[in-house]
Protein backbone atom coordinates (compact mmCIF):
# COMPACT_ATOMS: atom_id res chain seq x y z
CA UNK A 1 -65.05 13.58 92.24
CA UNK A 2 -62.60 16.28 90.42
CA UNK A 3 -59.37 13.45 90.39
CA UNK A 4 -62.02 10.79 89.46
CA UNK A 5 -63.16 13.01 86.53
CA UNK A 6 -59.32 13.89 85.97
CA UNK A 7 -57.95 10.41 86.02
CA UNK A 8 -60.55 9.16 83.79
CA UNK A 9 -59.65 11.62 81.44
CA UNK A 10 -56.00 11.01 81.48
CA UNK A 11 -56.84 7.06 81.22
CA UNK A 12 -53.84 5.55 79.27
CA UNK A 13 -51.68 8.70 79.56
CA UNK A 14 -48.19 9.15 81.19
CA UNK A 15 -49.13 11.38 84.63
CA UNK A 16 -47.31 12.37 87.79
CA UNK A 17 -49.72 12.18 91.05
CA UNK A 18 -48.82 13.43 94.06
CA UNK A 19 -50.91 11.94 97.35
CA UNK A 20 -51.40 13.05 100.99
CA UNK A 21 -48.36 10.80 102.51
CA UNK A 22 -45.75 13.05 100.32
CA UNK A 23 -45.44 9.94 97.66
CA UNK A 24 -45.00 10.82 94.06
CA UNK A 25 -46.44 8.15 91.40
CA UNK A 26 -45.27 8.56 88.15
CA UNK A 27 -46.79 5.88 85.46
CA UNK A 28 -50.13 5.19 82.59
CA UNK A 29 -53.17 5.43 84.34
CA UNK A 30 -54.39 1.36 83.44
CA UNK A 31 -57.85 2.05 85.06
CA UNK A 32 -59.91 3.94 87.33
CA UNK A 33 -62.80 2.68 89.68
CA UNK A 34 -64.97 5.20 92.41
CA UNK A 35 -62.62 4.53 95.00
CA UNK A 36 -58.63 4.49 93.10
CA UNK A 37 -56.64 5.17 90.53
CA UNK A 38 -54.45 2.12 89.29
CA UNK A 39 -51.29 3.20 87.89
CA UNK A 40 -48.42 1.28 85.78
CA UNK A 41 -45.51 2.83 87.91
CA UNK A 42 -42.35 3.33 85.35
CA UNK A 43 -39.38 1.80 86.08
CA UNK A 44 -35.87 3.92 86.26
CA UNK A 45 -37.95 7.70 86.17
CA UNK A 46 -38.44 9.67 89.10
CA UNK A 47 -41.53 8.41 90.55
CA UNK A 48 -41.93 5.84 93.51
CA UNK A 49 -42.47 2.57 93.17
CA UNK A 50 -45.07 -0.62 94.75
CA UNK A 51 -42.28 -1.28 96.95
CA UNK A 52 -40.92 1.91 98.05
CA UNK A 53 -38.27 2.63 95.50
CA UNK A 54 -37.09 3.52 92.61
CA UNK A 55 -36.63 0.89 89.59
CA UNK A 56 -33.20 0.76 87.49
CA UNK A 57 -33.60 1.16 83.58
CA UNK A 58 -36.56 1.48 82.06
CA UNK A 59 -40.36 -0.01 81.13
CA UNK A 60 -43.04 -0.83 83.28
CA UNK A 61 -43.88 -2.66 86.58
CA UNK A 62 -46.56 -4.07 87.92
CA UNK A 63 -50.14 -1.74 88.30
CA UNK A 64 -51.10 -0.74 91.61
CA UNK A 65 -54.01 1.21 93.18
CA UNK A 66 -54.01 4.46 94.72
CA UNK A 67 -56.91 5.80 96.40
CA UNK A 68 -58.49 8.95 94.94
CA UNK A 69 -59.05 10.34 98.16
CA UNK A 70 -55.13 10.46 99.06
CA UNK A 71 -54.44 12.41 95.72
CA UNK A 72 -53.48 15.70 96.36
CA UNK A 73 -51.72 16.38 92.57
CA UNK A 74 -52.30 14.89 89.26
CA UNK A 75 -50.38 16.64 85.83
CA UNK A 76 -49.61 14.75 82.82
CA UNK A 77 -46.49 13.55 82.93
CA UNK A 78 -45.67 14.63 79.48
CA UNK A 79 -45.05 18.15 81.05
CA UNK A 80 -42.27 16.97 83.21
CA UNK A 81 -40.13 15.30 80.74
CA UNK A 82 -39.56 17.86 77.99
């Protein structure tokens, strides 16, 4: 319930999540159900990506879902870049 709460808040915001598998998402929280988090991933930063990697350049990929009850870190990613 606290990440649900969390990632609700930070809805449409840059954040950097951290999950139980060692994974680090980086990306705009798009939307958030009960159950996951589904996150814009962006392309080229530091952050992993739908496929394993990391993306050349820059924008966005594809949303994907990651389940609230793997999150083990959430922080606005905001705080990372400056």
């Amino acid at each position: 319930m606290q990440y649900y709460n969390l990632c609700c808040r930070y809805k449409g915001r840059m954040v950097r999540i951290n999950d139980r598998h060692g994974r680090t998402h980086v990306g705009r929280i798009m939307n958030v159900t009960q159950r996951q988090v589904f996150i814009q991933p962006m392309q080229g930063g530091r952050g992993f990506g739908y496929f394993g990697g990391y993306g050349y350049g820059y924008g966005y990929g594809a949303a994907y879902g990651v389940a609230l009850g793997a999150i083990t870190g959430i922080a606005l990613a905001s705080l990372f870049f400056i």
